[in-house]
PDBML (XML) file of the C-alpha atoms, coordinates in Angstrom:
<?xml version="1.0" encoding="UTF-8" ?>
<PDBx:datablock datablockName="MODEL"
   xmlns:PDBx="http://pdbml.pdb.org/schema/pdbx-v50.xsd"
   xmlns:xsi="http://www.w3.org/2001/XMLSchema-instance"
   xsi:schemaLocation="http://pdbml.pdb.org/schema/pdbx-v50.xsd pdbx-v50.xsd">
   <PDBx:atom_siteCategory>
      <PDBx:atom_site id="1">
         <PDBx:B_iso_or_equiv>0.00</PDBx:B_iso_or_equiv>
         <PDBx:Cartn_x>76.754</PDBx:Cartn_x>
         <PDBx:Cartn_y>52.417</PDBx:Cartn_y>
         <PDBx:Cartn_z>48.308</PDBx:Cartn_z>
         <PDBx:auth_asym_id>A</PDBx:auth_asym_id>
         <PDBx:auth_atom_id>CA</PDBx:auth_atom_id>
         <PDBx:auth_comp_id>UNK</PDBx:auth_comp_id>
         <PDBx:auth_seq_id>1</PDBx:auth_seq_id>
         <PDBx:group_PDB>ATOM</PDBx:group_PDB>
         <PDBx:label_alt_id xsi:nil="true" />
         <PDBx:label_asym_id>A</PDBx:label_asym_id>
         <PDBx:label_atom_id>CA</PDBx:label_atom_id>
         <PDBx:label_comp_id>UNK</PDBx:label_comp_id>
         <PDBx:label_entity_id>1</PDBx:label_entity_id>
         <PDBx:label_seq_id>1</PDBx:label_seq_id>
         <PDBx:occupancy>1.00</PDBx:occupancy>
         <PDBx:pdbx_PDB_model_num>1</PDBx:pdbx_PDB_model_num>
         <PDBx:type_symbol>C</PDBx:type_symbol>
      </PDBx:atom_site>
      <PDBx:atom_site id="2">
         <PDBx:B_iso_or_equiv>0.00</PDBx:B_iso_or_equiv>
         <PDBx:Cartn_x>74.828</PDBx:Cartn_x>
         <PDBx:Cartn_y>49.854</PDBx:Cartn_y>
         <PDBx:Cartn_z>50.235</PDBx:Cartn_z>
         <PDBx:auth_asym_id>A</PDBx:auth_asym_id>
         <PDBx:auth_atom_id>CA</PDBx:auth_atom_id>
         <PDBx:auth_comp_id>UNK</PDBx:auth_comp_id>
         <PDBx:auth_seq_id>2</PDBx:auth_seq_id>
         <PDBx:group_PDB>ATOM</PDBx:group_PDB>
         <PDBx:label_alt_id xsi:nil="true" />
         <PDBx:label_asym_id>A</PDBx:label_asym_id>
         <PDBx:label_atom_id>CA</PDBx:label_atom_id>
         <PDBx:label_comp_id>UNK</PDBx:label_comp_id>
         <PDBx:label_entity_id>1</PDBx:label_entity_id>
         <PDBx:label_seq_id>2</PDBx:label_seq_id>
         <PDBx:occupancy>1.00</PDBx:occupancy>
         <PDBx:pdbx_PDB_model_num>1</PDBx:pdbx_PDB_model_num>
         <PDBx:type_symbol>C</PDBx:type_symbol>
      </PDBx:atom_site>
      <PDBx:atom_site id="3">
         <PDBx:B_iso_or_equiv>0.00</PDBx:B_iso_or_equiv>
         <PDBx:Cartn_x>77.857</PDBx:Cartn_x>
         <PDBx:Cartn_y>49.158</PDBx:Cartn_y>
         <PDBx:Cartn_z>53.093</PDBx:Cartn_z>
         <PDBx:auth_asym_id>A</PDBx:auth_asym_id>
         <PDBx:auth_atom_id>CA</PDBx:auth_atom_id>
         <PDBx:auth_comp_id>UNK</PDBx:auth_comp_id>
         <PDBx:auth_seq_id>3</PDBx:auth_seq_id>
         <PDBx:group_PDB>ATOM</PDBx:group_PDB>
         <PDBx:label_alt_id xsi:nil="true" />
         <PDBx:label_asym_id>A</PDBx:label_asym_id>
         <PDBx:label_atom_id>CA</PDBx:label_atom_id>
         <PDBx:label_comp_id>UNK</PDBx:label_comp_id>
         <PDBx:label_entity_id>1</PDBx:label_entity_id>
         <PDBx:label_seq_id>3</PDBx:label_seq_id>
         <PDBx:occupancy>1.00</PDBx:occupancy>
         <PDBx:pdbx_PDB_model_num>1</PDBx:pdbx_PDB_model_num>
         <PDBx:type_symbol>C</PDBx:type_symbol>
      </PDBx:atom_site>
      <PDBx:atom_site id="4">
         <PDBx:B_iso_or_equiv>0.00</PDBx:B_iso_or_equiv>
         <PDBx:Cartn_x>78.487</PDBx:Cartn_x>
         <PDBx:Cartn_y>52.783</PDBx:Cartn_y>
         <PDBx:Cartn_z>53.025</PDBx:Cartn_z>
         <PDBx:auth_asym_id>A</PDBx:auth_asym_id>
         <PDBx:auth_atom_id>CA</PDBx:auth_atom_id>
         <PDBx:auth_comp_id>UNK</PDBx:auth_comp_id>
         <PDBx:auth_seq_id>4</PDBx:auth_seq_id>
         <PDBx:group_PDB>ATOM</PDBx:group_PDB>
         <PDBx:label_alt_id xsi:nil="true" />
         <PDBx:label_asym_id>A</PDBx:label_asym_id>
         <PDBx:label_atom_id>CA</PDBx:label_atom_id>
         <PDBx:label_comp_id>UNK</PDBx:label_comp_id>
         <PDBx:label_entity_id>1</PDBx:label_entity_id>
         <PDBx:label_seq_id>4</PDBx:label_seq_id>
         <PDBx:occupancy>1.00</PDBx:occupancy>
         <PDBx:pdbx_PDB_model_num>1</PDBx:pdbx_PDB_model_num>
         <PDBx:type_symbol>C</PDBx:type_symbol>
      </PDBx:atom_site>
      <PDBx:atom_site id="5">
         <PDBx:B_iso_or_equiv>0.00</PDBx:B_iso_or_equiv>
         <PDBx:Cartn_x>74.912</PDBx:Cartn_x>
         <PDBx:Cartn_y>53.629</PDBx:Cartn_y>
         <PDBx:Cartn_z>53.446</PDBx:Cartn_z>
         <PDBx:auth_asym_id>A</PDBx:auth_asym_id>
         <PDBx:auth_atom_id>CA</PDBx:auth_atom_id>
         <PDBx:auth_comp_id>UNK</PDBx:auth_comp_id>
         <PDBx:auth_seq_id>5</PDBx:auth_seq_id>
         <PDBx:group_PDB>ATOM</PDBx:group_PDB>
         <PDBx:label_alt_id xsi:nil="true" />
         <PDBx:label_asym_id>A</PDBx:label_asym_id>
         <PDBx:label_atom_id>CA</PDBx:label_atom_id>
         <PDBx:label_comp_id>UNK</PDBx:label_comp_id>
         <PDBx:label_entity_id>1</PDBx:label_entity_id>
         <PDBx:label_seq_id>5</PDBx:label_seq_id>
         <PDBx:occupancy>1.00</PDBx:occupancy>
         <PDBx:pdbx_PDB_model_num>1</PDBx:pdbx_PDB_model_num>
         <PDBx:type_symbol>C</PDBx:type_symbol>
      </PDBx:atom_site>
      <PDBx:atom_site id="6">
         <PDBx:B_iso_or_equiv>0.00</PDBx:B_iso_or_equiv>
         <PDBx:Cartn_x>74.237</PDBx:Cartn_x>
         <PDBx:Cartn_y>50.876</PDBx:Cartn_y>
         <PDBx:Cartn_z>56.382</PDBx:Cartn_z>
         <PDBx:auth_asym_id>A</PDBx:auth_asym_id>
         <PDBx:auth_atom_id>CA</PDBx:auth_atom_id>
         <PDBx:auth_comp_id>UNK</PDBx:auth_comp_id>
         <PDBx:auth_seq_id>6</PDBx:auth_seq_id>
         <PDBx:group_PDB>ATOM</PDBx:group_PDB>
         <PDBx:label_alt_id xsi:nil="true" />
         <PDBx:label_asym_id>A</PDBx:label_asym_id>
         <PDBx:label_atom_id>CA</PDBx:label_atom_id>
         <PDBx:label_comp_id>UNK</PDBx:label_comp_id>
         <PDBx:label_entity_id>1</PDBx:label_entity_id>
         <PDBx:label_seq_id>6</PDBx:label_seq_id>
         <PDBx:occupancy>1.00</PDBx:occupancy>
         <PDBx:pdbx_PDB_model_num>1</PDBx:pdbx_PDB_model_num>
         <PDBx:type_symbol>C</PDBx:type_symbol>
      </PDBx:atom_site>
      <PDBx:atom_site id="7">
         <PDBx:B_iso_or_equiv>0.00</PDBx:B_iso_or_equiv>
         <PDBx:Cartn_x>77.327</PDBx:Cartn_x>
         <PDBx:Cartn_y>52.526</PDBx:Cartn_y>
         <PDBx:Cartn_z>58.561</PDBx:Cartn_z>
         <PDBx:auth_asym_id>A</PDBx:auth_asym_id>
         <PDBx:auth_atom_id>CA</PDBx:auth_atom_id>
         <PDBx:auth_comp_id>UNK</PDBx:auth_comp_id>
         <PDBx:auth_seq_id>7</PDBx:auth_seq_id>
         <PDBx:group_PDB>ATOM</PDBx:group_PDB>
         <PDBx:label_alt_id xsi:nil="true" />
         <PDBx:label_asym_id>A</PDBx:label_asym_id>
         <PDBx:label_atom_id>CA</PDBx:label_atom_id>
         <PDBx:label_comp_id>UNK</PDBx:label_comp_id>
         <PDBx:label_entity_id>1</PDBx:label_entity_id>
         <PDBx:label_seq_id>7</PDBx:label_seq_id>
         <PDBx:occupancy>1.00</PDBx:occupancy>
         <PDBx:pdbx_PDB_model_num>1</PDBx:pdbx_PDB_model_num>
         <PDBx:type_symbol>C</PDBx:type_symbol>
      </PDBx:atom_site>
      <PDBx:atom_site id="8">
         <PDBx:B_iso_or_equiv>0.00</PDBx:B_iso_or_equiv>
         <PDBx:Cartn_x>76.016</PDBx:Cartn_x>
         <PDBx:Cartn_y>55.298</PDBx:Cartn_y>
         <PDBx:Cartn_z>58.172</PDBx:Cartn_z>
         <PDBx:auth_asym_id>A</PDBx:auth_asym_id>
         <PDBx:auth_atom_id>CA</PDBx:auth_atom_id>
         <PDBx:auth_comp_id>UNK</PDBx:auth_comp_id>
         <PDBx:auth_seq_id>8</PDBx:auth_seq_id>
         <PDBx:group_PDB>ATOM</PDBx:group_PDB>
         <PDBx:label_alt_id xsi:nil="true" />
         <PDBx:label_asym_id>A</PDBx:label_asym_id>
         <PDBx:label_atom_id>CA</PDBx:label_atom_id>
         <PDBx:label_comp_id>UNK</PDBx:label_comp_id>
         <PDBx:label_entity_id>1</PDBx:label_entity_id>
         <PDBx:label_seq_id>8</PDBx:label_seq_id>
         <PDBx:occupancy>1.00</PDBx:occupancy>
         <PDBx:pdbx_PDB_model_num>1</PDBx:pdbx_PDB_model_num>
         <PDBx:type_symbol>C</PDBx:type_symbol>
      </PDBx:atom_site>
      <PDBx:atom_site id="9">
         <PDBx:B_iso_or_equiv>0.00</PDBx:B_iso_or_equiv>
         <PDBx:Cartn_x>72.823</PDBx:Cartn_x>
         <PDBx:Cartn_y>54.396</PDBx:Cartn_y>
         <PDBx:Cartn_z>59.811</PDBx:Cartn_z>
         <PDBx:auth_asym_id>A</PDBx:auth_asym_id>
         <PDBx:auth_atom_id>CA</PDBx:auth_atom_id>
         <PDBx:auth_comp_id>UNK</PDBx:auth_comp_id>
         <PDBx:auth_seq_id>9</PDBx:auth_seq_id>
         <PDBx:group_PDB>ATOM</PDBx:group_PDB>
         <PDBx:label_alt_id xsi:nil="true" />
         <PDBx:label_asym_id>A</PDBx:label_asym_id>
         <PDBx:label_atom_id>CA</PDBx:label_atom_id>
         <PDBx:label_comp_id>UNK</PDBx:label_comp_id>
         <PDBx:label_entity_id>1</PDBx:label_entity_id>
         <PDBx:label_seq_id>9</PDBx:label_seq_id>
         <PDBx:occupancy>1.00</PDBx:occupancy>
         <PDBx:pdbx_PDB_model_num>1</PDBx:pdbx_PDB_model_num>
         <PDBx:type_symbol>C</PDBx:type_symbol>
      </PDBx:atom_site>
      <PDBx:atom_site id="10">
         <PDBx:B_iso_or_equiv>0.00</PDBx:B_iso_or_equiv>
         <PDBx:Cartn_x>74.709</PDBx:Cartn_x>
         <PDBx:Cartn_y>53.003</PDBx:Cartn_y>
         <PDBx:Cartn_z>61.997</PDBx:Cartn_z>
         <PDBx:auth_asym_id>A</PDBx:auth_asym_id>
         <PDBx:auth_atom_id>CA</PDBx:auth_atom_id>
         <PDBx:auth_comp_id>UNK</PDBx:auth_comp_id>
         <PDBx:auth_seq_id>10</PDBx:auth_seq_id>
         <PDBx:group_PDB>ATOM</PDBx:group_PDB>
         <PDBx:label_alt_id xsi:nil="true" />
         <PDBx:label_asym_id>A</PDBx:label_asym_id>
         <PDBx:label_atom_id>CA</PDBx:label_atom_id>
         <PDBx:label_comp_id>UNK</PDBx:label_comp_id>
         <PDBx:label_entity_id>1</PDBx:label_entity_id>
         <PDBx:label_seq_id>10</PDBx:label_seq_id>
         <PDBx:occupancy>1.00</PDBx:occupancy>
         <PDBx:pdbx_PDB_model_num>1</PDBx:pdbx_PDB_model_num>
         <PDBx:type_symbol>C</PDBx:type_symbol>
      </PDBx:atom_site>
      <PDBx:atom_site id="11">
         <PDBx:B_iso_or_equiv>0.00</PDBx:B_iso_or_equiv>
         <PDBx:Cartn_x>76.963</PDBx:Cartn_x>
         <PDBx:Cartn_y>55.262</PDBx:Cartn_y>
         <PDBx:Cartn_z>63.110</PDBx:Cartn_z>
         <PDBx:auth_asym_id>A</PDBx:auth_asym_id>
         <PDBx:auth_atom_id>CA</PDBx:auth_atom_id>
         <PDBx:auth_comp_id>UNK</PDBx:auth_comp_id>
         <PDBx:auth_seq_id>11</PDBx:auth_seq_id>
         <PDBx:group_PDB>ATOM</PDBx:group_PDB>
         <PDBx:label_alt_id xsi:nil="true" />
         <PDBx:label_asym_id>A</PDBx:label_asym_id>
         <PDBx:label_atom_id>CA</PDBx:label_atom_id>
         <PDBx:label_comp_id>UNK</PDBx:label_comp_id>
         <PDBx:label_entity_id>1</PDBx:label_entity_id>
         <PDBx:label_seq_id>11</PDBx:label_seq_id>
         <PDBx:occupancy>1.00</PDBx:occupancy>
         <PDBx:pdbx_PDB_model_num>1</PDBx:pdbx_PDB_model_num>
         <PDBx:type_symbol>C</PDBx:type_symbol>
      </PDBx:atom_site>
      <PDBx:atom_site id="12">
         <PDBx:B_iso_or_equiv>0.00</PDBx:B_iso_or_equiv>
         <PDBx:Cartn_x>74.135</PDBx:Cartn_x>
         <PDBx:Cartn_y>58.116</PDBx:Cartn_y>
         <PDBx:Cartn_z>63.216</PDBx:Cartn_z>
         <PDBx:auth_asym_id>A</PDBx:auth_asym_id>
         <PDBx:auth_atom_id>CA</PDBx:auth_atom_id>
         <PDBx:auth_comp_id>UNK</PDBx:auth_comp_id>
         <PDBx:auth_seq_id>12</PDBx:auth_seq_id>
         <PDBx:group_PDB>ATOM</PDBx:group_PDB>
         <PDBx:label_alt_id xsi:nil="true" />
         <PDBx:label_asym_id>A</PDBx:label_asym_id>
         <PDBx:label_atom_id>CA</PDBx:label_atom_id>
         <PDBx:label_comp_id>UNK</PDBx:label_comp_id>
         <PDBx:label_entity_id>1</PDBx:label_entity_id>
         <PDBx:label_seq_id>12</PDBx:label_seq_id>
         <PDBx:occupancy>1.00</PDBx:occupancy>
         <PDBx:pdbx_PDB_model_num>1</PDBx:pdbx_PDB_model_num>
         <PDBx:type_symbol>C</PDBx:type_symbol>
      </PDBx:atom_site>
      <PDBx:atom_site id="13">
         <PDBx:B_iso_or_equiv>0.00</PDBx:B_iso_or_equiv>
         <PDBx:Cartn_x>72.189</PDBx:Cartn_x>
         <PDBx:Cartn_y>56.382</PDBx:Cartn_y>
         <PDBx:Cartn_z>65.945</PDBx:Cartn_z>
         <PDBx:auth_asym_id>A</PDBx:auth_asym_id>
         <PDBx:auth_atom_id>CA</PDBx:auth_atom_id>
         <PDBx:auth_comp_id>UNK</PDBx:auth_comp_id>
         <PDBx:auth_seq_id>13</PDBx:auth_seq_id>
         <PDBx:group_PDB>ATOM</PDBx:group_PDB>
         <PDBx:label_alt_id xsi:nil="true" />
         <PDBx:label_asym_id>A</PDBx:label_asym_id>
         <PDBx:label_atom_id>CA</PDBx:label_atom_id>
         <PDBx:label_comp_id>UNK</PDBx:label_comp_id>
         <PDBx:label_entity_id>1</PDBx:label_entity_id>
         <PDBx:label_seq_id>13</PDBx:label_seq_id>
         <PDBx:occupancy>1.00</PDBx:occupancy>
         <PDBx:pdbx_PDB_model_num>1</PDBx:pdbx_PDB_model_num>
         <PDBx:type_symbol>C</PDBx:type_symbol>
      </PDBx:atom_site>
      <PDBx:atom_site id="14">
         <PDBx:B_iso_or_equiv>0.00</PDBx:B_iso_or_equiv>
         <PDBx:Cartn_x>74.833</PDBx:Cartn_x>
         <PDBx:Cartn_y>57.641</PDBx:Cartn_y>
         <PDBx:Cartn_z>68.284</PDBx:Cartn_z>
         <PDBx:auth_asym_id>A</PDBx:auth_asym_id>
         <PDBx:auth_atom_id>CA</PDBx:auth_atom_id>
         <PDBx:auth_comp_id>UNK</PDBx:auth_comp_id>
         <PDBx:auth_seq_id>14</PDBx:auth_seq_id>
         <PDBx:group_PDB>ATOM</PDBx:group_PDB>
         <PDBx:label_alt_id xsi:nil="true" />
         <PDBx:label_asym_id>A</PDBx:label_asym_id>
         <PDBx:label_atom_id>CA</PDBx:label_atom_id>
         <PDBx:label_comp_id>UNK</PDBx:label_comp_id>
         <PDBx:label_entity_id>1</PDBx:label_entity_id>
         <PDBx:label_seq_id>14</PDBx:label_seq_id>
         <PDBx:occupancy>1.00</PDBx:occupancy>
         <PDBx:pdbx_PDB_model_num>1</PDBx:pdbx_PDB_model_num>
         <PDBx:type_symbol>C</PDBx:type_symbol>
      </PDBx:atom_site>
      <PDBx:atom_site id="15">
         <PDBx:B_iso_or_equiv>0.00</PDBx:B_iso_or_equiv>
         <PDBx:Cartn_x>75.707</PDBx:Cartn_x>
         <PDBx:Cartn_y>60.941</PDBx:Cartn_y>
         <PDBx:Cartn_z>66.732</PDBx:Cartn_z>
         <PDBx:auth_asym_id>A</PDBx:auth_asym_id>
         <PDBx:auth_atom_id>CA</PDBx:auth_atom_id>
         <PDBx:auth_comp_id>UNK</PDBx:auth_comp_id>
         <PDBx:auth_seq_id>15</PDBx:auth_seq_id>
         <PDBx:group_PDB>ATOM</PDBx:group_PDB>
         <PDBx:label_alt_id xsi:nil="true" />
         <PDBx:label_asym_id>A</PDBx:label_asym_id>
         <PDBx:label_atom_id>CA</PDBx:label_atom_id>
         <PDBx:label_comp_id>UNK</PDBx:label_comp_id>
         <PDBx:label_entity_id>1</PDBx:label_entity_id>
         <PDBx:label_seq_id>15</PDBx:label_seq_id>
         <PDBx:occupancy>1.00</PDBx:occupancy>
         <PDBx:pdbx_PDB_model_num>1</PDBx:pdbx_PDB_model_num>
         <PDBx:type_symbol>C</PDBx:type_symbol>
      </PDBx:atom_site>
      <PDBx:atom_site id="16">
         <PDBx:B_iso_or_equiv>0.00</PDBx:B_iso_or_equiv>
         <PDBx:Cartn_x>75.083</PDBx:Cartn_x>
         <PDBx:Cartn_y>63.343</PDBx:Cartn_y>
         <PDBx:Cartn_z>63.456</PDBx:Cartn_z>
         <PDBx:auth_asym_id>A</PDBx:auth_asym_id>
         <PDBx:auth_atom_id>CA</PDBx:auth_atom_id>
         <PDBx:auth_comp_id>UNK</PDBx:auth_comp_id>
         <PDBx:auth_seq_id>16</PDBx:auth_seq_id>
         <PDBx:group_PDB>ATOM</PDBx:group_PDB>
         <PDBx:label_alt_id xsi:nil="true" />
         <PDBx:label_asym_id>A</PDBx:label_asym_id>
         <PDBx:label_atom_id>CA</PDBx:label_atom_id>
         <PDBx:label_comp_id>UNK</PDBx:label_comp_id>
         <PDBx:label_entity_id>1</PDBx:label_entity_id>
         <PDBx:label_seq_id>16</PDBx:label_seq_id>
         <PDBx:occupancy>1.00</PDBx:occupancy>
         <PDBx:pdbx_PDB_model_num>1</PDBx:pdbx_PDB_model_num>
         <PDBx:type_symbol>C</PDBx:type_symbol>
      </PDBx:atom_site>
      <PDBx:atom_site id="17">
         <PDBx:B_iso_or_equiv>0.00</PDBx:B_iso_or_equiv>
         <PDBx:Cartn_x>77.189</PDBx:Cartn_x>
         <PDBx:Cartn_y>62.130</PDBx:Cartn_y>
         <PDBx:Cartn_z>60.602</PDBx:Cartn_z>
         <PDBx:auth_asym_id>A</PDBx:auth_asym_id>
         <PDBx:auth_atom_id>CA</PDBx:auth_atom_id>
         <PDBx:auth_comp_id>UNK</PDBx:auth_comp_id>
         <PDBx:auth_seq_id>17</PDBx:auth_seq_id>
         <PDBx:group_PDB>ATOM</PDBx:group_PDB>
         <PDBx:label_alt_id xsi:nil="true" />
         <PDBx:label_asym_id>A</PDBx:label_asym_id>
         <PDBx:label_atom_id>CA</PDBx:label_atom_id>
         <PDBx:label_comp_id>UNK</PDBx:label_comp_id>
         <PDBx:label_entity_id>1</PDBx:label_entity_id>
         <PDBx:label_seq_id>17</PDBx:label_seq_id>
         <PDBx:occupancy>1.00</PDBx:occupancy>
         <PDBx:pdbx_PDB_model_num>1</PDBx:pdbx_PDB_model_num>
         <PDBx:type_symbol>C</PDBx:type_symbol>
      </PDBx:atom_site>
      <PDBx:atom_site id="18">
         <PDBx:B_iso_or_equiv>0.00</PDBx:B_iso_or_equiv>
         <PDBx:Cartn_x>78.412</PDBx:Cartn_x>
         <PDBx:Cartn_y>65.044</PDBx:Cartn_y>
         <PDBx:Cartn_z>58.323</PDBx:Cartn_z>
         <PDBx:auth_asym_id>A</PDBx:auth_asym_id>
         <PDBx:auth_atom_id>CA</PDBx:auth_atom_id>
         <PDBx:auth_comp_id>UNK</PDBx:auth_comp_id>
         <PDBx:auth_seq_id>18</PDBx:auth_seq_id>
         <PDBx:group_PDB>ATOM</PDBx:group_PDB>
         <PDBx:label_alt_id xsi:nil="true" />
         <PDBx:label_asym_id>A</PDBx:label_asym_id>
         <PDBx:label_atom_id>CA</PDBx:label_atom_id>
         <PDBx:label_comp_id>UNK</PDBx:label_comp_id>
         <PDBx:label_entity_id>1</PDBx:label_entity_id>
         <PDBx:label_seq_id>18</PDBx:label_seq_id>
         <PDBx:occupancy>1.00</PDBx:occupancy>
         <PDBx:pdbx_PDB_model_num>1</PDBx:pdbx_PDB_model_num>
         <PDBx:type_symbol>C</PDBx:type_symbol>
      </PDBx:atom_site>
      <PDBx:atom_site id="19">
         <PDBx:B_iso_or_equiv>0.00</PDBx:B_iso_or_equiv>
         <PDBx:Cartn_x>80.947</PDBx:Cartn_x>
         <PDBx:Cartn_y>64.323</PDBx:Cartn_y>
         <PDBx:Cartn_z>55.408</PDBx:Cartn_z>
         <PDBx:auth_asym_id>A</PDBx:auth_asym_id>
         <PDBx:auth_atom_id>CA</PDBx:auth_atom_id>
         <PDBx:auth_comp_id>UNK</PDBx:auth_comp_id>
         <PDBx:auth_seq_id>19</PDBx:auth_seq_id>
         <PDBx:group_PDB>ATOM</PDBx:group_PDB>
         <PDBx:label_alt_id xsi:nil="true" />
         <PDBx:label_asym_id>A</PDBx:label_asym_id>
         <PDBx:label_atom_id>CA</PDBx:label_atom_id>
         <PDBx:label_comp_id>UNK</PDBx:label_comp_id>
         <PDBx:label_entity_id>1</PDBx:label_entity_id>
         <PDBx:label_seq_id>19</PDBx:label_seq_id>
         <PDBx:occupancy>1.00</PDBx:occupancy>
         <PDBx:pdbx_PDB_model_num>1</PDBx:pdbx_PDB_model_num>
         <PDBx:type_symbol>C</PDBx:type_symbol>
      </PDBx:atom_site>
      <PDBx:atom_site id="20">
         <PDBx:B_iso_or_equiv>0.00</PDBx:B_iso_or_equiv>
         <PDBx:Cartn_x>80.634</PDBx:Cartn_x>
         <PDBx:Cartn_y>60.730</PDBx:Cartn_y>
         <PDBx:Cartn_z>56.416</PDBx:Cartn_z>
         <PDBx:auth_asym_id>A</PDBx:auth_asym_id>
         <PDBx:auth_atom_id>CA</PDBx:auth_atom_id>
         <PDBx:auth_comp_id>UNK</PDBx:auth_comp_id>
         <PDBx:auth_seq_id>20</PDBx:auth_seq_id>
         <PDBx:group_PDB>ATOM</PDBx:group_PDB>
         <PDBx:label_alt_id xsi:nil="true" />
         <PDBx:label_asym_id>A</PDBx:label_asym_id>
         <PDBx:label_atom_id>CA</PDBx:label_atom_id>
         <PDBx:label_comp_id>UNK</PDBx:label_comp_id>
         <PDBx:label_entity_id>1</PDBx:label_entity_id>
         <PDBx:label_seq_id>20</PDBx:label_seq_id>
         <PDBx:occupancy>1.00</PDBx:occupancy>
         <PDBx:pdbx_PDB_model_num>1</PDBx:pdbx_PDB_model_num>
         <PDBx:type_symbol>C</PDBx:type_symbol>
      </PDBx:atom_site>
      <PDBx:atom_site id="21">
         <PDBx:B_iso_or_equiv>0.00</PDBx:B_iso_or_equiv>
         <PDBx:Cartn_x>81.724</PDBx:Cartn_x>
         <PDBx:Cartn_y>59.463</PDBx:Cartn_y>
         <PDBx:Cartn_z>52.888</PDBx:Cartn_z>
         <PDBx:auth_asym_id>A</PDBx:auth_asym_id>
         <PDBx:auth_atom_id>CA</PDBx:auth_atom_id>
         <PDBx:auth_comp_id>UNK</PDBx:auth_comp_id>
         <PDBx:auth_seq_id>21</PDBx:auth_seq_id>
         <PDBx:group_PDB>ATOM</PDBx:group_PDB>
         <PDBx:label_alt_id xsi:nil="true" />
         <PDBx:label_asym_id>A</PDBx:label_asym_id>
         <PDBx:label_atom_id>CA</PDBx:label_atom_id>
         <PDBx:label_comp_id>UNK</PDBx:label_comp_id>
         <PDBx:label_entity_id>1</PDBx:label_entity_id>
         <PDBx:label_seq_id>21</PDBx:label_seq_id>
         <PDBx:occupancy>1.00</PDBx:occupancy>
         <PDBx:pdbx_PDB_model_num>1</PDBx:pdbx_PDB_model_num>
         <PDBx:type_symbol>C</PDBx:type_symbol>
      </PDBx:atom_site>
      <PDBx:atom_site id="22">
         <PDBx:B_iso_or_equiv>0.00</PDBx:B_iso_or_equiv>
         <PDBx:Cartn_x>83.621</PDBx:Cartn_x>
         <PDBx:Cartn_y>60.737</PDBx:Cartn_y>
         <PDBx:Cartn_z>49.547</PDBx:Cartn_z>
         <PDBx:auth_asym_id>A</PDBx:auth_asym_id>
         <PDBx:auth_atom_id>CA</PDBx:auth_atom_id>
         <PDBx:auth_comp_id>UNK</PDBx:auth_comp_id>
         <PDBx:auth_seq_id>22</PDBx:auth_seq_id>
         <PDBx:group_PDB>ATOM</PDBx:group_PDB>
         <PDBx:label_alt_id xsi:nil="true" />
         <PDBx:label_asym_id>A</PDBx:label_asym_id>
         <PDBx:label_atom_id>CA</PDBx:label_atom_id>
         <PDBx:label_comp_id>UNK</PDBx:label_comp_id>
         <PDBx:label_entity_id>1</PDBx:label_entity_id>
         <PDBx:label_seq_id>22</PDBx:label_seq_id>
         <PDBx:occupancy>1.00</PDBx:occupancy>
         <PDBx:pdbx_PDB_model_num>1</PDBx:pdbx_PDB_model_num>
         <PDBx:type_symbol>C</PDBx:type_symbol>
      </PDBx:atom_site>
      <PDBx:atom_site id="23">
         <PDBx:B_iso_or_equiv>0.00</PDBx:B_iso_or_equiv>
         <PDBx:Cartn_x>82.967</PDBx:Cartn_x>
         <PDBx:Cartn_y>59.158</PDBx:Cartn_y>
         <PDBx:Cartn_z>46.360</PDBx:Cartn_z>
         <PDBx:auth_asym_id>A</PDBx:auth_asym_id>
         <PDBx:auth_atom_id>CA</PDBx:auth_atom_id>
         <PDBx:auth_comp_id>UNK</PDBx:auth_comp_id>
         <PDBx:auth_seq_id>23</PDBx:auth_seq_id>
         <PDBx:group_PDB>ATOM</PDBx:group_PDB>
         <PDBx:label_alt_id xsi:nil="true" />
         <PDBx:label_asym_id>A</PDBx:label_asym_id>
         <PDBx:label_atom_id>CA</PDBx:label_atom_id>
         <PDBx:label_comp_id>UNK</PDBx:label_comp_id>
         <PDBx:label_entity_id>1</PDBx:label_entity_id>
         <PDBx:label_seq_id>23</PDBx:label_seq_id>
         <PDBx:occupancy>1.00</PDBx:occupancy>
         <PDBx:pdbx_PDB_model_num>1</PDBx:pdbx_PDB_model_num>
         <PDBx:type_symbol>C</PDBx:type_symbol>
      </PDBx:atom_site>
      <PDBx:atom_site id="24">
         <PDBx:B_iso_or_equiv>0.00</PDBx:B_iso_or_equiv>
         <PDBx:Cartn_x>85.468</PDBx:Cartn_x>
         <PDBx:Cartn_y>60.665</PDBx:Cartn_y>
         <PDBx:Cartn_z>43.445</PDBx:Cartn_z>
         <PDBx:auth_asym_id>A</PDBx:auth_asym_id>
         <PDBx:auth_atom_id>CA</PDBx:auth_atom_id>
         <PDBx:auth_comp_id>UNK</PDBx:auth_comp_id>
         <PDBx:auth_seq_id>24</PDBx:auth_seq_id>
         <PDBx:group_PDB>ATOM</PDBx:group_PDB>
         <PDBx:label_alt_id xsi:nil="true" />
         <PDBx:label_asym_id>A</PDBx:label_asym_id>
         <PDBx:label_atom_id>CA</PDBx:label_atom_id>
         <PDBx:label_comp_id>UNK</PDBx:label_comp_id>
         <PDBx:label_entity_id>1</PDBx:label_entity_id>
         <PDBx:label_seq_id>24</PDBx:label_seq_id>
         <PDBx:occupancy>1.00</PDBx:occupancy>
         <PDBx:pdbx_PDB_model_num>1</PDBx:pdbx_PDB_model_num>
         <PDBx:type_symbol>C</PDBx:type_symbol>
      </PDBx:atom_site>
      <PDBx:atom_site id="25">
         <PDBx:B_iso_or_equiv>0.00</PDBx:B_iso_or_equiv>
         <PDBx:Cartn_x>84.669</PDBx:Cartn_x>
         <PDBx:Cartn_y>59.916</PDBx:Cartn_y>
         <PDBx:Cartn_z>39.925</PDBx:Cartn_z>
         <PDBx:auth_asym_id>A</PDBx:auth_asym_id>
         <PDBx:auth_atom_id>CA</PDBx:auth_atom_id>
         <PDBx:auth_comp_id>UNK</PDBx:auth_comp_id>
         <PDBx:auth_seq_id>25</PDBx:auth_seq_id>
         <PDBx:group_PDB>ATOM</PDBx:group_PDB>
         <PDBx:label_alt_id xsi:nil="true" />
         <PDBx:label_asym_id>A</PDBx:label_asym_id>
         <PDBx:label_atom_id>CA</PDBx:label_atom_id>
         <PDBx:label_comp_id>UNK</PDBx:label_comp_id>
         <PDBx:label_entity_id>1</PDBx:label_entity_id>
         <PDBx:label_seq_id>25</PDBx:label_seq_id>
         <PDBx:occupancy>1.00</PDBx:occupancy>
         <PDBx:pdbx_PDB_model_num>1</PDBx:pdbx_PDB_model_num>
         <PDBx:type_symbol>C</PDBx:type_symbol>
      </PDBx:atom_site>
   </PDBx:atom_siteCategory>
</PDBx:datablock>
C-alpha cells in the first residue's frame, strides 16, 4: 500500500489519477 500510495502522490501532482491501482483478494 505504501509504494502504491507514494506514486500515486506522485503521479497526481501532474494530473488526476482515477483507477490508479487494483488490489484483488
Amino acid at each position: 500500500a505504501l509504494p502504491i500510495l507514494q506514486a500515486l502522490i506522485q503521479a497526481s501532482e501532474k494530473s488526476v489519477q482515477a483507477f490508479f491501482a487494483c488490489i484483488l483478494s
